[in-house]
N, C-alpha and C. Protein backbone atom coordinates (compact mmCIF):
# COMPACT_ATOMS: atom_id res chain seq x y z
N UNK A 1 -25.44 -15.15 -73.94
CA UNK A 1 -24.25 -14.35 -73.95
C UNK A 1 -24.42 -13.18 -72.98
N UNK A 2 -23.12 -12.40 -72.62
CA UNK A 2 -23.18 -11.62 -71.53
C UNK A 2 -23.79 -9.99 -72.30
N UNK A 3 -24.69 -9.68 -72.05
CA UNK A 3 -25.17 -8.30 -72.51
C UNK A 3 -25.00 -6.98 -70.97
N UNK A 4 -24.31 -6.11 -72.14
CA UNK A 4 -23.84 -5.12 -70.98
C UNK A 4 -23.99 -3.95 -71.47
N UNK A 5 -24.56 -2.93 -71.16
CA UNK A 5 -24.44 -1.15 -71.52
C UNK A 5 -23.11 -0.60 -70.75
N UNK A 6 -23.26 0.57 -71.38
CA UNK A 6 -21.98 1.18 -70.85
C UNK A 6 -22.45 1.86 -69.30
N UNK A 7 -23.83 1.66 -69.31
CA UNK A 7 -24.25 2.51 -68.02
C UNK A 7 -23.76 1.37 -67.25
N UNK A 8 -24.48 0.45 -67.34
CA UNK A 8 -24.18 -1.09 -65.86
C UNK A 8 -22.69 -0.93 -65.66
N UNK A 9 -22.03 -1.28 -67.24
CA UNK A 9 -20.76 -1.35 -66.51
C UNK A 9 -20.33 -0.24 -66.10
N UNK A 10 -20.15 1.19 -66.32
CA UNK A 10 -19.62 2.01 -64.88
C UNK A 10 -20.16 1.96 -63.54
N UNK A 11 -21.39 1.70 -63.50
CA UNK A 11 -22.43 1.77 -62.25
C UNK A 11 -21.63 0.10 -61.41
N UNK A 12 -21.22 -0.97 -61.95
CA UNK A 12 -20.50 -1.75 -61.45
C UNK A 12 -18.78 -1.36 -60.94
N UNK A 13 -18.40 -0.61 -62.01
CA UNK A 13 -17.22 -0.17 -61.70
C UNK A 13 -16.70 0.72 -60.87
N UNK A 14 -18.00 1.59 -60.27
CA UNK A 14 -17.51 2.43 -59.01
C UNK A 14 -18.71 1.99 -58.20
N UNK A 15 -18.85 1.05 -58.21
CA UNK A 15 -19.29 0.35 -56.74
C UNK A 15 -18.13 -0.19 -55.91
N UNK A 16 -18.13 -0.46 -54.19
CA UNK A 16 -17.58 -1.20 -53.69
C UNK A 16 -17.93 -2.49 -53.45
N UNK A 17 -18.87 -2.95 -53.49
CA UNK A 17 -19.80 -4.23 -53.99
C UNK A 17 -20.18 -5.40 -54.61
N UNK A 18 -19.50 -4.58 -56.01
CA UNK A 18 -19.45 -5.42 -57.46
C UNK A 18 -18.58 -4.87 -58.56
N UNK A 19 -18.20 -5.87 -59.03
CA UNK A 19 -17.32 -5.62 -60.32
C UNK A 19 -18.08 -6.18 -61.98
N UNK A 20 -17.51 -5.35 -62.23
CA UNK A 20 -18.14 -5.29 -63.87
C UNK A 20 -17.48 -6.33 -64.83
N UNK A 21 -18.44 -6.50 -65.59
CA UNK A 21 -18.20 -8.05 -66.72
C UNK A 21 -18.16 -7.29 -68.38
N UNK A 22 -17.94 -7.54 -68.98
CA UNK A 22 -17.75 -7.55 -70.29
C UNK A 22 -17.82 -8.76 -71.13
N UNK A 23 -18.86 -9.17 -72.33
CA UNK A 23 -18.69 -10.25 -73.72
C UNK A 23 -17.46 -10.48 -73.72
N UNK A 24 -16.60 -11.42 -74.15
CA UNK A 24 -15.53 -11.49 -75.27
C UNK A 24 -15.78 -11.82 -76.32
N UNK A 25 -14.95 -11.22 -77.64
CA UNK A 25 -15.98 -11.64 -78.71
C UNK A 25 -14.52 -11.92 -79.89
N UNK A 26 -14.67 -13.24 -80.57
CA UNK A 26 -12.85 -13.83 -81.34
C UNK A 26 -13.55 -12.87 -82.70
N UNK A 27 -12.42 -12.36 -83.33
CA UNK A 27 -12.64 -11.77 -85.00
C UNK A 27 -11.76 -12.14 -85.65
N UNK A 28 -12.44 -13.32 -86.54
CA UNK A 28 -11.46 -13.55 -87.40
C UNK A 28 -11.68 -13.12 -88.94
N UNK A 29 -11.14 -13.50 -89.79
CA UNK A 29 -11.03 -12.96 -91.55
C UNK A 29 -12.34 -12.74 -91.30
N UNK A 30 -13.02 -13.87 -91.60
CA UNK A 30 -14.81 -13.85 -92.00
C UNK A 30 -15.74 -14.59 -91.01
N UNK A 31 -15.12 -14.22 -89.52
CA UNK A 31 -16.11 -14.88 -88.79
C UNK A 31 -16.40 -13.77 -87.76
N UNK A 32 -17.43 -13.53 -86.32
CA UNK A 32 -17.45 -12.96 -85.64
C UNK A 32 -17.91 -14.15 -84.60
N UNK A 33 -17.43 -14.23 -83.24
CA UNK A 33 -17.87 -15.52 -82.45
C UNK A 33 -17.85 -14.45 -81.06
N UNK A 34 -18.93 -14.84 -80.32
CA UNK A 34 -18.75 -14.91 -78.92
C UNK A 34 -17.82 -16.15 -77.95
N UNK A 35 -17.01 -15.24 -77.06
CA UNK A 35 -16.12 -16.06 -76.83
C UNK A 35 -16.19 -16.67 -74.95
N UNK A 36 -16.60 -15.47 -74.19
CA UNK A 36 -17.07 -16.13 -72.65
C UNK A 36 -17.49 -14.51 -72.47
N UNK A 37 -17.28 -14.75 -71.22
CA UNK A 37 -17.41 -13.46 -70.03
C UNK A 37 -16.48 -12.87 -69.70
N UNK A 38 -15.78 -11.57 -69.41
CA UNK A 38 -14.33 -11.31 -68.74
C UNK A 38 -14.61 -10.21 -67.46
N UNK A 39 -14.20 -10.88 -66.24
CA UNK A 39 -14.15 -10.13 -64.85
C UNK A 39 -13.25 -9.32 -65.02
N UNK A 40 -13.64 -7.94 -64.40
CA UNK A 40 -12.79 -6.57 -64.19
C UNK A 40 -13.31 -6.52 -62.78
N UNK A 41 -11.72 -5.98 -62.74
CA UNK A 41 -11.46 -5.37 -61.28
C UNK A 41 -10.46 -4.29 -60.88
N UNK A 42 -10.70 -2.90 -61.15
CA UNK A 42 -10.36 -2.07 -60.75
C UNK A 42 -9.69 -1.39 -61.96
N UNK A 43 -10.87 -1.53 -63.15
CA UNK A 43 -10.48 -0.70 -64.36
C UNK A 43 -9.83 -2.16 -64.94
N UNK A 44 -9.30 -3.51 -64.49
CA UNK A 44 -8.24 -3.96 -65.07
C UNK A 44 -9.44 -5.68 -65.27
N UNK A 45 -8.55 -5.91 -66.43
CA UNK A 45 -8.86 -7.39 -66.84
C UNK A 45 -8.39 -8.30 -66.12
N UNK A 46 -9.38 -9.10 -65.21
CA UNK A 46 -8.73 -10.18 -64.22
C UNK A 46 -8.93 -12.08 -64.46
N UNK A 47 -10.11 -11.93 -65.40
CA UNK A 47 -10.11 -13.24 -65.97
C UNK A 47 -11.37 -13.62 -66.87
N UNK A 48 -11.28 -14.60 -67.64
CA UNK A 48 -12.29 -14.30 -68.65
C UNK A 48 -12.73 -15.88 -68.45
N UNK A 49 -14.35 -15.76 -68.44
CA UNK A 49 -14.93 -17.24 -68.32
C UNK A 49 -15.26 -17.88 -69.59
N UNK A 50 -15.34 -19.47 -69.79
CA UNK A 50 -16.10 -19.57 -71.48
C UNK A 50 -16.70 -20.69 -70.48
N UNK A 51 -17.10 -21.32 -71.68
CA UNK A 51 -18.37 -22.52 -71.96
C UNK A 51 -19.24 -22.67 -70.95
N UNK A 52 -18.85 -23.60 -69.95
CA UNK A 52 -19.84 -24.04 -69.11
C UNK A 52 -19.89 -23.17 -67.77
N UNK A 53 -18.90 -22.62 -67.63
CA UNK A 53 -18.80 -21.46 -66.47
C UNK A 53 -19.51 -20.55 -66.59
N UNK A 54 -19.66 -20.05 -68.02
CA UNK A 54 -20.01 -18.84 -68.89
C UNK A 54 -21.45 -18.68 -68.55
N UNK A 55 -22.09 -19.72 -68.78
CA UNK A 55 -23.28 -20.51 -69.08
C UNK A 55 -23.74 -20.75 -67.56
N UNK A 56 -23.14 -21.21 -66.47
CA UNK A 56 -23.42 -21.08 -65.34
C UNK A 56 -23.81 -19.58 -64.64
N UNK A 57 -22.69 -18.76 -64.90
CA UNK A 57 -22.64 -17.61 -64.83
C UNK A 57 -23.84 -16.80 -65.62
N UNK A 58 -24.29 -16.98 -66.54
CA UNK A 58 -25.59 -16.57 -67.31
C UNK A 58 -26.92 -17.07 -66.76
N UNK A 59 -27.04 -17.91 -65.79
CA UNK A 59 -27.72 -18.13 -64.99
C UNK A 59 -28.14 -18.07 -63.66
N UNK A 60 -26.80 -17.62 -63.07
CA UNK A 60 -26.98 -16.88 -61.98
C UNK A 60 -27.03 -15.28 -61.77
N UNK A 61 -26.27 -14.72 -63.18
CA UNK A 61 -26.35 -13.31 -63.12
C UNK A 61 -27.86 -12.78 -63.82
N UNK A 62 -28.52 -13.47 -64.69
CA UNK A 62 -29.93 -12.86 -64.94
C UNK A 62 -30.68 -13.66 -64.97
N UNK A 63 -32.19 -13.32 -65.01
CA UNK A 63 -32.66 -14.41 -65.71
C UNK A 63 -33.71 -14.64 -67.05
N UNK A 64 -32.33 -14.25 -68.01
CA UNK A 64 -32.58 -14.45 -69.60
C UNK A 64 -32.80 -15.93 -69.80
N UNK A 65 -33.00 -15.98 -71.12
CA UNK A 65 -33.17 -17.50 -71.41
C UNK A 65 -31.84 -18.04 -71.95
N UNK A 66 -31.39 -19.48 -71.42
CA UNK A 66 -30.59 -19.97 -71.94
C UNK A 66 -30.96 -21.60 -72.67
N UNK A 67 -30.94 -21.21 -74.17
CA UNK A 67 -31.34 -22.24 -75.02
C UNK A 67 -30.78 -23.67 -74.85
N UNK A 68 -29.63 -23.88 -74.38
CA UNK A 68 -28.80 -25.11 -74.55
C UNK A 68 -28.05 -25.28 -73.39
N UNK A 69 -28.02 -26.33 -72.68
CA UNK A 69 -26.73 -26.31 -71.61
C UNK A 69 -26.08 -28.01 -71.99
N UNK A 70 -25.29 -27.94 -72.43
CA UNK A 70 -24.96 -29.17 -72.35
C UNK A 70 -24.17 -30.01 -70.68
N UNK A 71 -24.38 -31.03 -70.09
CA UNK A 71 -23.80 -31.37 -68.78
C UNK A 71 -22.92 -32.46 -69.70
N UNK A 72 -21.80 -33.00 -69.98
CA UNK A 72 -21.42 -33.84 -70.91
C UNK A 72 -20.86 -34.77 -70.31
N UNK A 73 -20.57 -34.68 -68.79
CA UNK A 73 -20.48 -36.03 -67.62
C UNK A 73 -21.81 -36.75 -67.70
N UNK A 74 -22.61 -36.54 -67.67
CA UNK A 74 -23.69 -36.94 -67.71
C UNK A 74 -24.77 -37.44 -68.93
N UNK A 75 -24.31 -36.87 -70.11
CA UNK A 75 -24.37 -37.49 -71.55
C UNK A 75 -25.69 -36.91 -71.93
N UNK A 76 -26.01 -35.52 -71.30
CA UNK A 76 -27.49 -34.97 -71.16
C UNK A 76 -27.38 -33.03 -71.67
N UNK A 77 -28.25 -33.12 -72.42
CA UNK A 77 -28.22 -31.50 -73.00
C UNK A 77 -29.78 -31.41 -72.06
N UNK A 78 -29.53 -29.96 -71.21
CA UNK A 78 -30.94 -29.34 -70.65
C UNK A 78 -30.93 -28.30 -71.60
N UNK A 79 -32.39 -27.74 -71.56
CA UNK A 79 -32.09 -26.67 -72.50
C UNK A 79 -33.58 -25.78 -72.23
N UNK A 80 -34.58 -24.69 -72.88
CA UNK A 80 -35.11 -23.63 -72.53
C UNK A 80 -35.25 -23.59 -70.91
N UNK A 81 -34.03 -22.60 -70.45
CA UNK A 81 -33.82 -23.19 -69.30
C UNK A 81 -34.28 -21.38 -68.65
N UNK A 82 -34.92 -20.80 -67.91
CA UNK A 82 -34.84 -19.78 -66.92
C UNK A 82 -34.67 -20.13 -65.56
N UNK A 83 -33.80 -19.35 -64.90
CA UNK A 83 -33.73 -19.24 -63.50
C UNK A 83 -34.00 -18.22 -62.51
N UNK A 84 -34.30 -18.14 -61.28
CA UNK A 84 -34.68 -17.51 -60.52
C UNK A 84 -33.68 -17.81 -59.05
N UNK A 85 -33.10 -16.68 -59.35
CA UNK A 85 -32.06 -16.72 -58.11
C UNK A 85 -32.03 -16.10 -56.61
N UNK A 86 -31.85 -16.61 -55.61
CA UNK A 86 -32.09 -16.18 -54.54
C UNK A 86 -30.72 -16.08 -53.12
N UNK A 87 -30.23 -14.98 -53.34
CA UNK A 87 -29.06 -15.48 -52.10
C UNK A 87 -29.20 -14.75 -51.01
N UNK A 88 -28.70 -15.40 -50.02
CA UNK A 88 -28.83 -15.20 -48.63
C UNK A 88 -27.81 -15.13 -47.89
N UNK A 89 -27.51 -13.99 -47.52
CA UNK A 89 -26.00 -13.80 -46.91
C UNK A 89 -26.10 -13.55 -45.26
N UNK A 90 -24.94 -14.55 -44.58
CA UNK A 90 -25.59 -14.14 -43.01
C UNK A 90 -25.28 -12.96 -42.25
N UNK A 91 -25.21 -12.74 -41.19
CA UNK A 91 -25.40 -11.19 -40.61
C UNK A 91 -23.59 -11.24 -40.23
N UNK A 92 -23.11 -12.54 -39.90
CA UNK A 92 -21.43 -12.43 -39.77
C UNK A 92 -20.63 -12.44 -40.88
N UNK A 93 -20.99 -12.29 -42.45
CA UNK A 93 -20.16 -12.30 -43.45
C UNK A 93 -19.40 -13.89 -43.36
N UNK A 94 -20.17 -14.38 -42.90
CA UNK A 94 -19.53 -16.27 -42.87
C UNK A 94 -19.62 -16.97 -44.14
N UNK A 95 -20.92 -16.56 -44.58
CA UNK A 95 -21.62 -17.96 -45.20
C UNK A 95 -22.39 -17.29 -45.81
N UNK A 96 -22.81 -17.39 -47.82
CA UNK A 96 -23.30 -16.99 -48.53
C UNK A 96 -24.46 -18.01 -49.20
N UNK A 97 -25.37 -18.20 -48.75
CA UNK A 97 -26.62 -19.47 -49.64
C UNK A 97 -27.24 -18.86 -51.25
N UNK A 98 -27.03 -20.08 -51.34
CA UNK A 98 -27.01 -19.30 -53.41
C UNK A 98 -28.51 -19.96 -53.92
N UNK A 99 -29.96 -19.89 -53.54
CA UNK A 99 -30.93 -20.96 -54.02
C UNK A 99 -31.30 -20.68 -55.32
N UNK A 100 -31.51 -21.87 -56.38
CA UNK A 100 -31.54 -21.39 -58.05
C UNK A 100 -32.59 -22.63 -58.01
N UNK A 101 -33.29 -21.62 -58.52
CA UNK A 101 -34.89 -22.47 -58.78
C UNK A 101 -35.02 -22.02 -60.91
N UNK A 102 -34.68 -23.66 -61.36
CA UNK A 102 -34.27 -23.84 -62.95
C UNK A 102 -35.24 -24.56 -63.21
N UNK A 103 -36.24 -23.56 -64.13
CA UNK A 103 -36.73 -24.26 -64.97
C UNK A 103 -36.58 -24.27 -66.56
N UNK A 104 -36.81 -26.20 -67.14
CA UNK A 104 -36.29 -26.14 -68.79
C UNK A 104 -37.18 -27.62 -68.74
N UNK A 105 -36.08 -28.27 -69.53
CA UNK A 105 -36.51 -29.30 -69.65
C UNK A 105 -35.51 -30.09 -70.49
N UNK A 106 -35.34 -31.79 -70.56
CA UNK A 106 -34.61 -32.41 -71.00
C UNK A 106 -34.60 -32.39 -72.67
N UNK A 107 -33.28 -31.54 -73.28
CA UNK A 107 -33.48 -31.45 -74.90
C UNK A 107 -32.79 -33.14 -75.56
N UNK A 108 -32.06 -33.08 -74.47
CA UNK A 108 -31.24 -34.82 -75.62
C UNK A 108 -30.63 -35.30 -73.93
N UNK A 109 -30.69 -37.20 -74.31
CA UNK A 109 -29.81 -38.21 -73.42
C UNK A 109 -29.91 -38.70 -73.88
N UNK A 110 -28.58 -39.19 -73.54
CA UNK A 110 -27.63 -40.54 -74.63
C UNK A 110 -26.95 -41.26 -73.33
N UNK A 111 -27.17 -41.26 -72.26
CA UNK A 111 -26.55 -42.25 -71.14
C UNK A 111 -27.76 -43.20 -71.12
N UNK A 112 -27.56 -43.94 -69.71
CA UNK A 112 -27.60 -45.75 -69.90
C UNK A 112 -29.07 -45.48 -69.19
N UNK A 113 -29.63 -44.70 -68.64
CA UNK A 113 -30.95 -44.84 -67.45
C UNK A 113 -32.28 -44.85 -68.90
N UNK A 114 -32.93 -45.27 -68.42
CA UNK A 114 -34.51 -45.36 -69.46
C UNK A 114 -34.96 -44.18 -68.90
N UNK A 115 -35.32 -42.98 -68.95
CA UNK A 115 -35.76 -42.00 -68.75
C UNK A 115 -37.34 -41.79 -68.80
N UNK A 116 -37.85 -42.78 -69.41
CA UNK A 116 -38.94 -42.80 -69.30
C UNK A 116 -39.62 -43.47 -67.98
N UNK A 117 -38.70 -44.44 -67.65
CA UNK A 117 -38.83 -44.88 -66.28
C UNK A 117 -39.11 -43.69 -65.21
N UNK A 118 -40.01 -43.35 -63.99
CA UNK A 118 -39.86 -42.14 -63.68
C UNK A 118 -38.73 -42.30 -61.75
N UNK A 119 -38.70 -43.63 -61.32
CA UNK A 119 -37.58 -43.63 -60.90
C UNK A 119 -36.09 -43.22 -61.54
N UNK A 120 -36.04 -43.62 -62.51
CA UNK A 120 -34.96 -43.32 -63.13
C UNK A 120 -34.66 -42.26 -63.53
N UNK A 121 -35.73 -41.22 -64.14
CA UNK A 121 -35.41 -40.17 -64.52
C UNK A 121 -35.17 -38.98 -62.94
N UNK A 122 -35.83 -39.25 -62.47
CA UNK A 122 -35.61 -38.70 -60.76
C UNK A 122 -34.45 -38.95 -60.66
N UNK A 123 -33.04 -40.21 -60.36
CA UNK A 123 -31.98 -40.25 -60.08
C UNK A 123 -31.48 -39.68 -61.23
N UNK A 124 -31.76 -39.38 -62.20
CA UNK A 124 -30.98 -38.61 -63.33
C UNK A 124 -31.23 -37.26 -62.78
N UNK A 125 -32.41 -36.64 -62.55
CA UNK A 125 -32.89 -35.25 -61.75
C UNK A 125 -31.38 -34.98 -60.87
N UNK A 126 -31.73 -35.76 -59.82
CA UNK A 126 -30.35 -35.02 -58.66
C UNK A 126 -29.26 -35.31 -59.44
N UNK A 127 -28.76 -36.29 -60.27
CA UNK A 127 -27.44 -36.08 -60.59
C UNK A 127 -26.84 -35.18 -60.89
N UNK A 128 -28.29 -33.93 -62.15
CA UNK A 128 -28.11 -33.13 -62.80
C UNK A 128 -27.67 -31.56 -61.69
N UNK A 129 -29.00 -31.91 -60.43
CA UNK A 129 -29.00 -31.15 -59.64
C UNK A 129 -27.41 -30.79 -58.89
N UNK A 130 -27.22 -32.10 -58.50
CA UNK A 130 -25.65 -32.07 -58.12
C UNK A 130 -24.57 -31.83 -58.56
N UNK A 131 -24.26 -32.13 -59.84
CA UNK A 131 -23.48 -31.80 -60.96
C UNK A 131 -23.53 -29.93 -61.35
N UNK A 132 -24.74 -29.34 -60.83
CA UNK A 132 -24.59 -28.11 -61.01
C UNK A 132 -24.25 -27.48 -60.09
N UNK A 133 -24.58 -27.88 -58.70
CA UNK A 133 -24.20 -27.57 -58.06
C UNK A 133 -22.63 -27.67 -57.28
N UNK A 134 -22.11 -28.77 -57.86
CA UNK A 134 -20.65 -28.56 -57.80
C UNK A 134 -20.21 -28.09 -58.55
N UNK A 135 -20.72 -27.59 -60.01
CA UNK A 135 -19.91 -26.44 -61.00
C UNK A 135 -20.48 -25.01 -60.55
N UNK A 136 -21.46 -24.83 -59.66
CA UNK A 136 -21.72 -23.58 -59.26
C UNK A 136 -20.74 -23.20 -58.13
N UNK A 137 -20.22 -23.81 -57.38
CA UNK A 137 -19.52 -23.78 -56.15
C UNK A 137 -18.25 -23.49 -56.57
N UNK A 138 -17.78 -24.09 -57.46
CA UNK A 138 -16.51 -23.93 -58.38
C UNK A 138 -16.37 -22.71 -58.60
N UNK A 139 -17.38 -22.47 -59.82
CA UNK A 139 -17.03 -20.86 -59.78
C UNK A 139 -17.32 -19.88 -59.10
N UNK A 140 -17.67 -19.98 -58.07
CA UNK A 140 -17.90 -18.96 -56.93
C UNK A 140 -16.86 -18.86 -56.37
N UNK A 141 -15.79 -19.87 -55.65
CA UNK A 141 -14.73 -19.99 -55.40
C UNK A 141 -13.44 -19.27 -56.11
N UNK A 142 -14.00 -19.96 -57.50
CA UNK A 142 -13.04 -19.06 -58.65
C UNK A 142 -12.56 -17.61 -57.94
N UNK A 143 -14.55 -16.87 -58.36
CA UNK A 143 -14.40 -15.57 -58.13
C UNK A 143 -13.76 -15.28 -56.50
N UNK A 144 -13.66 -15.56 -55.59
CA UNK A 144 -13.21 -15.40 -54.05
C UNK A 144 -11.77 -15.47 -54.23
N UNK A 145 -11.31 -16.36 -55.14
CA UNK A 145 -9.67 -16.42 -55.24
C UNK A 145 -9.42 -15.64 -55.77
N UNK A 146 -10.09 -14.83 -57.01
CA UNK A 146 -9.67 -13.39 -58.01
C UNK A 146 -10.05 -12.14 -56.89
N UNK A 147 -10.88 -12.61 -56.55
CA UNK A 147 -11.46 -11.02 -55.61
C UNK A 147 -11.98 -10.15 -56.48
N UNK A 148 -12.84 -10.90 -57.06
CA UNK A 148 -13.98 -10.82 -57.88
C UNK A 148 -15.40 -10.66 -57.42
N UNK A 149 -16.35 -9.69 -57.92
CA UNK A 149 -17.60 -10.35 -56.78
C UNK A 149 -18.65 -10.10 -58.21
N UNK A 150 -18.27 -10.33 -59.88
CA UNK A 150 -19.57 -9.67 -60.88
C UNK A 150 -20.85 -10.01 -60.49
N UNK A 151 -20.93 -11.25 -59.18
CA UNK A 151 -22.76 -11.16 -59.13
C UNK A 151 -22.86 -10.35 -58.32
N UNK A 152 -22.11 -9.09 -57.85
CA UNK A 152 -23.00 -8.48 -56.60
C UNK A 152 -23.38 -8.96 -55.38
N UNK A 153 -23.04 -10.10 -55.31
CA UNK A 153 -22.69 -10.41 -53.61
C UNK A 153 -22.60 -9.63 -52.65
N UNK A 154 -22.18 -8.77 -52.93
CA UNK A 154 -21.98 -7.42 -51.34
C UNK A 154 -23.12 -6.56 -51.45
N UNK A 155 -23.80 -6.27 -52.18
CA UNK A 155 -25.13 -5.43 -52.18
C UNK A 155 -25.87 -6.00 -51.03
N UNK A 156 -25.80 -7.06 -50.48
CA UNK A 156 -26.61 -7.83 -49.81
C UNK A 156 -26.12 -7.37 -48.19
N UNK A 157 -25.21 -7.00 -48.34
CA UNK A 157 -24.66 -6.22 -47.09
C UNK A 157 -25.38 -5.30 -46.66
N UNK A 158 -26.09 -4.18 -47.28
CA UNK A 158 -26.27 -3.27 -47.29
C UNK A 158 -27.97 -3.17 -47.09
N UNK A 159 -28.53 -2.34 -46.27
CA UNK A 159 -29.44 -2.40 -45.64
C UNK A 159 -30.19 -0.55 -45.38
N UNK A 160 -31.33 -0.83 -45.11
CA UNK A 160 -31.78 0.81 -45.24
C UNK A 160 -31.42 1.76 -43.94
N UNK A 161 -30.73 1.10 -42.52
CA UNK A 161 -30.80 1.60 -41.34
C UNK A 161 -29.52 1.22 -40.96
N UNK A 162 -28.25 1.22 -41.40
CA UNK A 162 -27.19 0.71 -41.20
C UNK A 162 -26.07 1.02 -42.07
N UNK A 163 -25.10 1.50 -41.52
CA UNK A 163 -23.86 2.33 -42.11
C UNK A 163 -23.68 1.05 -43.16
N UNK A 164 -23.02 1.30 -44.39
CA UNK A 164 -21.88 0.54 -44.88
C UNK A 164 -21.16 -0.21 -44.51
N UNK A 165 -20.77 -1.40 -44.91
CA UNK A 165 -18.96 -1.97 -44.75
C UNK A 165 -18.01 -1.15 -45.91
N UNK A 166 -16.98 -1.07 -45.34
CA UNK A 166 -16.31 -0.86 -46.25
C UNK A 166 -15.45 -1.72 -47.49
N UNK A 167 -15.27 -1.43 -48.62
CA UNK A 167 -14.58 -2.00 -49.50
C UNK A 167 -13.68 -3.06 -49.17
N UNK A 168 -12.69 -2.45 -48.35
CA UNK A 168 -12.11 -3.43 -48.06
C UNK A 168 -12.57 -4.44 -46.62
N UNK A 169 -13.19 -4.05 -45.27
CA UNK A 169 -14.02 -5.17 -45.22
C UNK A 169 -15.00 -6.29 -46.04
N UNK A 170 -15.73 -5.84 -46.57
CA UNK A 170 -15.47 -6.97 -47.73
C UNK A 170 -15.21 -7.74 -48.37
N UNK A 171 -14.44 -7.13 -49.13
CA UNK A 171 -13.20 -8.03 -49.67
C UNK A 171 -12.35 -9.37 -49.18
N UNK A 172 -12.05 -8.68 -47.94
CA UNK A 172 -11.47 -9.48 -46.88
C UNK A 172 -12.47 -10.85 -46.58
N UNK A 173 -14.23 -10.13 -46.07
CA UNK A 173 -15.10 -11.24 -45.71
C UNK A 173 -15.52 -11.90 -47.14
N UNK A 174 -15.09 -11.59 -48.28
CA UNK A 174 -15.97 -12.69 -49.28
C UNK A 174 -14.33 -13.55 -49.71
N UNK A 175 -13.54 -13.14 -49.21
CA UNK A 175 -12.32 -14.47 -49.55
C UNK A 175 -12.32 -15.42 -48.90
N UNK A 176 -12.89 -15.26 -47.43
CA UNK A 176 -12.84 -16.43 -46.76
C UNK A 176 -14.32 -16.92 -46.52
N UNK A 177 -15.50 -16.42 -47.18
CA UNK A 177 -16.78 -16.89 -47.00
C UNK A 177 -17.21 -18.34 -47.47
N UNK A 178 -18.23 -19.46 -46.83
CA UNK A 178 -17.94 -20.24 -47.10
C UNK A 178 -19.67 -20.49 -48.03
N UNK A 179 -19.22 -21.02 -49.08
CA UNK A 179 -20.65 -20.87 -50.07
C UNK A 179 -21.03 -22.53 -49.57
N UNK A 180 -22.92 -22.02 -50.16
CA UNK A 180 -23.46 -23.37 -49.74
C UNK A 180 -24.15 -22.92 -51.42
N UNK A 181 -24.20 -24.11 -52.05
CA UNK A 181 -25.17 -23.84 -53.25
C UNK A 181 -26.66 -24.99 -53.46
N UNK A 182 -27.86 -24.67 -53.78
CA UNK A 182 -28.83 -25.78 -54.28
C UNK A 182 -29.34 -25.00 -55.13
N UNK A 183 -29.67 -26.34 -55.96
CA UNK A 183 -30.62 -26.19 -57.36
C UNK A 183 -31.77 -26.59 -56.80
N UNK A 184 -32.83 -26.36 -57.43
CA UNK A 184 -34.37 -27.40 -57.63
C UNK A 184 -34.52 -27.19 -58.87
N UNK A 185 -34.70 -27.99 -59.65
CA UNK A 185 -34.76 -28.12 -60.86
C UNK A 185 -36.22 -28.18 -61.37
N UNK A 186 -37.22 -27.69 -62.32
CA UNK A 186 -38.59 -28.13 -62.67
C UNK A 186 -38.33 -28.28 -64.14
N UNK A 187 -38.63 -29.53 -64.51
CA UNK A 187 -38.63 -29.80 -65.73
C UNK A 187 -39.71 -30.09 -66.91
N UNK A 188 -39.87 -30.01 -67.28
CA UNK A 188 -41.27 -30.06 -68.30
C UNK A 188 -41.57 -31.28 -68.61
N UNK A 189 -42.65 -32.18 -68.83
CA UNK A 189 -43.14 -33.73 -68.81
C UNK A 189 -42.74 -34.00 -70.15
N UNK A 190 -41.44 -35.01 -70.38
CA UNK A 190 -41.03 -36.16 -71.55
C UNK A 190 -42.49 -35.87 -72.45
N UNK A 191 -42.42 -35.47 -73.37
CA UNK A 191 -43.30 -36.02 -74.80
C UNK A 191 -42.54 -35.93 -76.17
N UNK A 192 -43.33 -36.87 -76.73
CA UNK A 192 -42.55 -36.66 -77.90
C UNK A 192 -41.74 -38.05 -78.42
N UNK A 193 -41.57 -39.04 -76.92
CA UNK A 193 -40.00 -39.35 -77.15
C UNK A 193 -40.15 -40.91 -77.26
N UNK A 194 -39.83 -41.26 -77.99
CA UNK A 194 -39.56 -43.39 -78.35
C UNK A 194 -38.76 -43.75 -77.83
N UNK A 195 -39.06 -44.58 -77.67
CA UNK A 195 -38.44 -45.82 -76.55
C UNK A 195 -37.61 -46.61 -77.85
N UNK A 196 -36.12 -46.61 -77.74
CA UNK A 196 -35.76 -47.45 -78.91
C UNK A 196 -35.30 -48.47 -78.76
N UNK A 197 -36.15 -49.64 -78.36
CA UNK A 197 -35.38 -51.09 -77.64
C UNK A 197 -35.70 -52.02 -78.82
């Protein structure tokens, strides 16, 4: 879930750089639930993420642990999962490289590959790899169409010997920037697990 102080979020909110996130959280009679993430932009509520975005987003913005990810195209729960994120922005505001080095390991599969096979579990590897990486691209996009930036994307602008861009340069260069995303995935060695033929 998204954990936030009141310090981050002002320190996000008067940046030109980054915008600040907030929990959502449903209250009902006798329940309390976490509900996604919600992007602010300029004091104002601009859109609120859940499930698998949420969860994407919790992996590129820290790197806490995330217990469970379910991929459900793929019929596969990953799960004690940390990441280590790395982006690389070029010197023309073109092109933003997003590298996410995930490590967990396989908690449940219920699709058709023998996983114990280690060809097989390899083409299950990139599927997973790919599959995240087209839901990472997604929501990056998302945020470029809101004019959104909560990972801090523009900090990367900024350098110890070199004026500022301004806000609205910016802005301008992360709507039309064109994202490249990869995973590498490290997964922890199958034990445990029966073969049920």
């Amino acid at each position: 879930m998204t954990i936030v102080n009141l310090h981050e979020y002002k320190n996000k909110l008067f940046s030109p750089f980054s915008d600040p996130v907030l929990p959502v959280f449903k209250v009902a009679k006798d329940n309390f639930t976490y509900e996604g993430t919600a992007f602010f932009s300029n004091d104002k509520l601009i859109e609120m993420v859940t499930n698998t975005e949420d969860q994407i987003f919790q992996l590129l913005d820290n790197d806490h642990y995330l217990k469970f990810f379910p991929i459900t195209k793929l019929d596969v729960v990953i799960g004690h999962l940390r990441s280590r994120v790395n982006v690389d922005l070029d010197k023309n505001l073109s092109l933003v490289t997003i590298n996410v080095k995930l490590n967990g390991r396989i908690e449940e599969y219920q699709g058709n590959k023998n996983i114990l096979n280690g060809n097989e579990l390899m083409q299950l590897h990139k599927e997973i790899e790919t599959e995240l990486e087209m839901k990472t691209t997604g929501l990056i996009k998302k945020m470029q169409e809101l004019k959104v930036d909560p990972l801090q994307i523009g900090t990367h602008t900024l350098s110890p010997f070199s004026k500022p861009i301004s806000e609205k340069v910016w802005l301008a260069a992360w709507g039309k920037m064109k994202i490249k995303v990869n995973y590498q995935l490290y997964f922890e060695t199958l034990q445990n697990t029966k073969n049920n033929y």
